[in-house]
PDB file of N, CA and C in Angstrom:
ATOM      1  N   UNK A   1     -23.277  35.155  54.661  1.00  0.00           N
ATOM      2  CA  UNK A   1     -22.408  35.888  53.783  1.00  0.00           C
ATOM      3  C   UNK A   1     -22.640  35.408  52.349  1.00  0.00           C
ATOM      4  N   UNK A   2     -22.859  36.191  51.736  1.00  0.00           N
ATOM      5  CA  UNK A   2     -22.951  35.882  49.757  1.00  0.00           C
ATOM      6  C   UNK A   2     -21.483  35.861  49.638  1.00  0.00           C
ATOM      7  N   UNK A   3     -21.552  35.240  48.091  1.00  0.00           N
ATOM      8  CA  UNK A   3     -20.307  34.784  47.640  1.00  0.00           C
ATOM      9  C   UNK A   3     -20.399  34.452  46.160  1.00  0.00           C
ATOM     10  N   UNK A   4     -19.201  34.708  45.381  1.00  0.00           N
ATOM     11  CA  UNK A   4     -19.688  34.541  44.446  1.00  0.00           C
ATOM     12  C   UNK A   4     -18.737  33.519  43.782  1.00  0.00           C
ATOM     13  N   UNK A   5     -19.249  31.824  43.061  1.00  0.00           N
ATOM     14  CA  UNK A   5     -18.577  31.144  42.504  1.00  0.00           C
ATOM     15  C   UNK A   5     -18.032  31.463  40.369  1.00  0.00           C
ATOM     16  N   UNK A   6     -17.032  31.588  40.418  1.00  0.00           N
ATOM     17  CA  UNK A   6     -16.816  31.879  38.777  1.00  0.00           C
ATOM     18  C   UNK A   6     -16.217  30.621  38.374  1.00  0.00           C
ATOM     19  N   UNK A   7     -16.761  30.717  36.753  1.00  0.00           N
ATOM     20  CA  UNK A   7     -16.721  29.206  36.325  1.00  0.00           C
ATOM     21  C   UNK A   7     -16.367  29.547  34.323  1.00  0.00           C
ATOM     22  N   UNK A   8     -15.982  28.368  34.295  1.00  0.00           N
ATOM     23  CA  UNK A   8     -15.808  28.801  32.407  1.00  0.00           C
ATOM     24  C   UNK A   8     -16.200  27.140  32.266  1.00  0.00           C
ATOM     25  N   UNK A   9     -16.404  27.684  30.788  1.00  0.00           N
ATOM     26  CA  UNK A   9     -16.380  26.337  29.981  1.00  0.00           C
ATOM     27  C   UNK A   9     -15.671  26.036  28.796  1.00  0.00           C
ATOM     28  N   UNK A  10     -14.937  24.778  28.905  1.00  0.00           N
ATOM     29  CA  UNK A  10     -13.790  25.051  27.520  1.00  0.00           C
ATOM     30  C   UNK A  10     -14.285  24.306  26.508  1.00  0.00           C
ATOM     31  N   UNK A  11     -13.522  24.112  25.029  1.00  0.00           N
ATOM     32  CA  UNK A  11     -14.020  23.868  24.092  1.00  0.00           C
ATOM     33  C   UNK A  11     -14.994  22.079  23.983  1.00  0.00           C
ATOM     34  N   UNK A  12     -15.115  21.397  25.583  1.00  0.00           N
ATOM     35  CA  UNK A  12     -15.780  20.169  24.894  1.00  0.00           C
ATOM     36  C   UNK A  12     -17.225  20.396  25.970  1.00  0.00           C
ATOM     37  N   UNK A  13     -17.482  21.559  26.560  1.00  0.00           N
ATOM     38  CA  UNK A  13     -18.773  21.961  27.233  1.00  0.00           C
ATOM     39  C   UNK A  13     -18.147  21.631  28.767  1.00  0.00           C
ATOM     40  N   UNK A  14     -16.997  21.402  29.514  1.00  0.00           N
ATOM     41  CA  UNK A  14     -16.551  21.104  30.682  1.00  0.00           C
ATOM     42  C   UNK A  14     -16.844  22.568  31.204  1.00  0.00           C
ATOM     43  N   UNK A  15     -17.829  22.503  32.080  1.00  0.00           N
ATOM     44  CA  UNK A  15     -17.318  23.433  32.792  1.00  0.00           C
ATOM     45  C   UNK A  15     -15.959  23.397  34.560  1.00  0.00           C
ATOM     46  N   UNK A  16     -15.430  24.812  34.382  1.00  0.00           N
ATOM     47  CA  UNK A  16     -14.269  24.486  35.661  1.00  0.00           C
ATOM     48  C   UNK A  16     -14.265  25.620  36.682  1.00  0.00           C
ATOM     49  N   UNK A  17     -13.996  25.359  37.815  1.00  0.00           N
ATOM     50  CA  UNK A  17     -14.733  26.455  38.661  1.00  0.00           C
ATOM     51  C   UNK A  17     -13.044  27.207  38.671  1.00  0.00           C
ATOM     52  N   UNK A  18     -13.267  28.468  38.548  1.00  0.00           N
ATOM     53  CA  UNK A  18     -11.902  29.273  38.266  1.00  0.00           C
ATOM     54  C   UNK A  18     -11.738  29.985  39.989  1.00  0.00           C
ATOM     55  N   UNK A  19     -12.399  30.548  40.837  1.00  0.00           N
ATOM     56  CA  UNK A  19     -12.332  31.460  41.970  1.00  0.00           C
ATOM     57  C   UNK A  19     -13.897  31.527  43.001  1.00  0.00           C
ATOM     58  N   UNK A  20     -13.781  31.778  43.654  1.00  0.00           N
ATOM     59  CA  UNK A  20     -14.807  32.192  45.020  1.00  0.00           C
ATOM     60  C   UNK A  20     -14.620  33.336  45.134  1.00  0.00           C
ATOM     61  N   UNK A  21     -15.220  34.535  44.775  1.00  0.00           N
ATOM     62  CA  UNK A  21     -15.041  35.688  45.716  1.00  0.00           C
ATOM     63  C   UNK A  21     -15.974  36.255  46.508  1.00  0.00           C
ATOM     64  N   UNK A  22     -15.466  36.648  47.927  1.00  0.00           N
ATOM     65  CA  UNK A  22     -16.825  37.017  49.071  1.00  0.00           C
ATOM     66  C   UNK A  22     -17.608  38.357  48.726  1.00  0.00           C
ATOM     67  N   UNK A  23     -18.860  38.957  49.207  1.00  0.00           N
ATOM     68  CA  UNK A  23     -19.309  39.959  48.418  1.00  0.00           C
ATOM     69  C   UNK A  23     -19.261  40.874  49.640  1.00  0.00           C
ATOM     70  N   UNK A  24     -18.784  42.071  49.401  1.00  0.00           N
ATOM     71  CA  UNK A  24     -18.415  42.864  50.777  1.00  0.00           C
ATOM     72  C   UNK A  24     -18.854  44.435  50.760  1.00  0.00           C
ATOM     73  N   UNK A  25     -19.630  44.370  49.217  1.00  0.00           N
ATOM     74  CA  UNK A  25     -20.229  45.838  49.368  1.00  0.00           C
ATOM     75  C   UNK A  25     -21.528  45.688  50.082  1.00  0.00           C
ATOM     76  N   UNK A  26     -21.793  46.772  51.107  1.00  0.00           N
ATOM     77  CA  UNK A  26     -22.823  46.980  52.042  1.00  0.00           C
ATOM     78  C   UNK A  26     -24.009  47.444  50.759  1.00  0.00           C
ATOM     79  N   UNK A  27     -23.539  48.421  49.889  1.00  0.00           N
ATOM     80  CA  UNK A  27     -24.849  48.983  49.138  1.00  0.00           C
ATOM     81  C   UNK A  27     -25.386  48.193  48.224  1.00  0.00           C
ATOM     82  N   UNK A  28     -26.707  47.739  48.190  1.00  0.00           N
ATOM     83  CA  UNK A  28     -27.405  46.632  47.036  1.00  0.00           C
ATOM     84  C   UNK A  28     -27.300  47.446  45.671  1.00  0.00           C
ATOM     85  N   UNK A  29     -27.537  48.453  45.856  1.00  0.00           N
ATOM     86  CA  UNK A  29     -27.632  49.324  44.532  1.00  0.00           C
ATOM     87  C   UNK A  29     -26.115  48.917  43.222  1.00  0.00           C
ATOM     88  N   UNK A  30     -24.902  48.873  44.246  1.00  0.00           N
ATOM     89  CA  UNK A  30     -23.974  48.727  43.688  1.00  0.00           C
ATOM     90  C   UNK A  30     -23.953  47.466  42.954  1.00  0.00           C
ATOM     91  N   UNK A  31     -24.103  46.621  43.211  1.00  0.00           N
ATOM     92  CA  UNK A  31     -24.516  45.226  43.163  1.00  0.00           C
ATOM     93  C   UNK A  31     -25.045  45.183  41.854  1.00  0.00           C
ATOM     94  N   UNK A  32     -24.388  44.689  40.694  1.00  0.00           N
ATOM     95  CA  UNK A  32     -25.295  44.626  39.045  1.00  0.00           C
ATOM     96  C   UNK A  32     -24.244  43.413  38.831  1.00  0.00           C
ATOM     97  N   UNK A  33     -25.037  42.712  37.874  1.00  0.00           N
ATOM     98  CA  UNK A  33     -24.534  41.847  37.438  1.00  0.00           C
ATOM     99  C   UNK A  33     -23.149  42.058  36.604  1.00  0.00           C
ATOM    100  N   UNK A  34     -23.185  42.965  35.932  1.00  0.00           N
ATOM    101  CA  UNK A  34     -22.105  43.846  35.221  1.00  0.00           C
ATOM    102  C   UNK A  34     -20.712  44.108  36.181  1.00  0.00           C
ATOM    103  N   UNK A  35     -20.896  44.584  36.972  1.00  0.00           N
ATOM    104  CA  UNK A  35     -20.167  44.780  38.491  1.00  0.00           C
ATOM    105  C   UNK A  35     -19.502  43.511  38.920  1.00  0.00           C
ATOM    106  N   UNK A  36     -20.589  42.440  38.709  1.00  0.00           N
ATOM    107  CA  UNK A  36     -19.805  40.989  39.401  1.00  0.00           C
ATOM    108  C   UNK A  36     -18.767  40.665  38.590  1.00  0.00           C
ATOM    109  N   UNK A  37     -19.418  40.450  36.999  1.00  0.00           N
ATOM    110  CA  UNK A  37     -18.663  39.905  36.284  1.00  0.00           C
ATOM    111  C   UNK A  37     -16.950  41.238  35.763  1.00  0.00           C
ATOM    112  N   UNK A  38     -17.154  41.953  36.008  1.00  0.00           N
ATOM    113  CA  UNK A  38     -16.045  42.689  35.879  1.00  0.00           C
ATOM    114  C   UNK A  38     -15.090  42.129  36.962  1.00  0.00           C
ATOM    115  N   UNK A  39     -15.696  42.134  38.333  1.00  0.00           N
ATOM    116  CA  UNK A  39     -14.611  42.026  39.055  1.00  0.00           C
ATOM    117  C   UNK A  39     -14.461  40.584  39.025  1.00  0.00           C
ATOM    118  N   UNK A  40     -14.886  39.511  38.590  1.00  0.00           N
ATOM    119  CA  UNK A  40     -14.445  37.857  37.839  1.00  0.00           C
ATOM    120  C   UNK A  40     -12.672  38.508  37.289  1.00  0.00           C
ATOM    121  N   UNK A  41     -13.370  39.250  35.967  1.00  0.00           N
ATOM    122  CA  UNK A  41     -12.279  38.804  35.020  1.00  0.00           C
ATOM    123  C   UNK A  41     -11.222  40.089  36.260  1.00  0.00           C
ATOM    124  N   UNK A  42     -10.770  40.495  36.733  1.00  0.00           N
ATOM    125  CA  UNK A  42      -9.668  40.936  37.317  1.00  0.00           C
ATOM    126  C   UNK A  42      -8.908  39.820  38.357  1.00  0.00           C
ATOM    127  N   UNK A  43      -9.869  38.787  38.518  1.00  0.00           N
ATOM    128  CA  UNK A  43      -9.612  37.949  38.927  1.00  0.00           C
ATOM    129  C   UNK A  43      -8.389  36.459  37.800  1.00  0.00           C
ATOM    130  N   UNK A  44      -9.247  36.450  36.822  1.00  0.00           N
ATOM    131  CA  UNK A  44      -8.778  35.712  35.905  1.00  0.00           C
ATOM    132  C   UNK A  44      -8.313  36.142  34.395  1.00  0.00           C
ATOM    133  N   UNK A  45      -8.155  37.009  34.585  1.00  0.00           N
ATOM    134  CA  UNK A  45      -7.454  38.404  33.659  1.00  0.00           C
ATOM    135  C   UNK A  45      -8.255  38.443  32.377  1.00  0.00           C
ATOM    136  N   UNK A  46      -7.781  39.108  31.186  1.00  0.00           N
ATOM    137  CA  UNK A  46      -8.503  39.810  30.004  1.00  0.00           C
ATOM    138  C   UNK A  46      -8.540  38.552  29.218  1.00  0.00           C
ATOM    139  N   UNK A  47      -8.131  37.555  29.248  1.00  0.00           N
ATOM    140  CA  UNK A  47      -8.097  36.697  27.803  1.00  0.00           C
ATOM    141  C   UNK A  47      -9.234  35.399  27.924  1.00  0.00           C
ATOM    142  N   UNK A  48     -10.335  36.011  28.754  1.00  0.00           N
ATOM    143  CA  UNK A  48     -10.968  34.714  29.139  1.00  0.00           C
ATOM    144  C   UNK A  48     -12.203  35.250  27.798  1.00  0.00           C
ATOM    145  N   UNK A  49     -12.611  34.303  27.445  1.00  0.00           N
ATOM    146  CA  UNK A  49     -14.132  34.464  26.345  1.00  0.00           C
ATOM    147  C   UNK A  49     -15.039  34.640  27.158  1.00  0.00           C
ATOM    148  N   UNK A  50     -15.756  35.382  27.282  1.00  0.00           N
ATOM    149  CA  UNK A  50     -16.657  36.174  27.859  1.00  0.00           C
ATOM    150  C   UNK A  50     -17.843  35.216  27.417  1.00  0.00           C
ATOM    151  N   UNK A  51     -18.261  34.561  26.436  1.00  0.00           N
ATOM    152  CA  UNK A  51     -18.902  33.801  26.445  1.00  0.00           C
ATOM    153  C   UNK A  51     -18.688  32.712  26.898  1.00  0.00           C
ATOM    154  N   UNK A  52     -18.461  32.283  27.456  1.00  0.00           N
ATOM    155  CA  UNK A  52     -18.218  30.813  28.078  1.00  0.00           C
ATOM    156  C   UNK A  52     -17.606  31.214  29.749  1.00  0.00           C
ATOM    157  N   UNK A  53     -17.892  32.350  30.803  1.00  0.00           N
ATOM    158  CA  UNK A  53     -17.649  32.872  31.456  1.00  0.00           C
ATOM    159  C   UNK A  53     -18.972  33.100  32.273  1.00  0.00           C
ATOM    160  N   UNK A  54     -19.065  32.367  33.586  1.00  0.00           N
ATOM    161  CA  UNK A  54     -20.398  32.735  34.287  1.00  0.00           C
ATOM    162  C   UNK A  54     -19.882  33.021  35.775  1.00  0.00           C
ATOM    163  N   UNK A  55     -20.833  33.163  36.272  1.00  0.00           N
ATOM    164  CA  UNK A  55     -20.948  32.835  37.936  1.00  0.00           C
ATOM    165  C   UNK A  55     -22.166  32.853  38.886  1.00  0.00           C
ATOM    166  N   UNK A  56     -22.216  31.891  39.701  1.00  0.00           N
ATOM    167  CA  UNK A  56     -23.521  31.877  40.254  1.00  0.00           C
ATOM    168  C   UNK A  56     -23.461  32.482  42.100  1.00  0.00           C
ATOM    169  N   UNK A  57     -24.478  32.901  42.460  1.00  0.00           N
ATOM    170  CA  UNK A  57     -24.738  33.521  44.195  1.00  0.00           C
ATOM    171  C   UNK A  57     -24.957  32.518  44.985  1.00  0.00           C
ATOM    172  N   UNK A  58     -24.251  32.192  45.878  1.00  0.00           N
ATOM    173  CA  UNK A  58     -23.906  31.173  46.883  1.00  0.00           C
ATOM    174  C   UNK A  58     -23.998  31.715  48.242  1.00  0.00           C
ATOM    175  N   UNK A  59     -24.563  31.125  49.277  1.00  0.00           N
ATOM    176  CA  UNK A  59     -24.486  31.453  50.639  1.00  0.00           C
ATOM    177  C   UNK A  59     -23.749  30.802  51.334  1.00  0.00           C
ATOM    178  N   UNK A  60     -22.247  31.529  52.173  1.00  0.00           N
ATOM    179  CA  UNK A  60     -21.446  30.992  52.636  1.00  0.00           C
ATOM    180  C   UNK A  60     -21.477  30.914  54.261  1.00  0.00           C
TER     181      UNK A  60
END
């Protein structure tokens, strides 16, 4: 199962792992990086800096 870890970094370069979410769409097509990170911030709402906002693909 993929998975996806989201992470920020605050103002002294710390990064902090914010959520795990599992990946449950069947279609690869759907799948864009754009797509991941949208559904991050619904996770950790609108006020996060988008720059300092990642996430990496994990096998669970």
């Amino acid at each position: 199962m993929i998975a996806y870890e989201f992470y920020t970094a605050d103002e002294k370069d710390e990064f902090h792992l914010l959520g795990i979410l599992p990946e449950r769409r069947k279609d690869p097509i759907r799948i864009t990086r754009e797509s991941i990170l949208n559904w991050g911030k619904l996770i950790i709402g609108k006020e996060v800096d988008l720059s300092n906002f990642y996430f990496i693909q994990i096998e669970v």
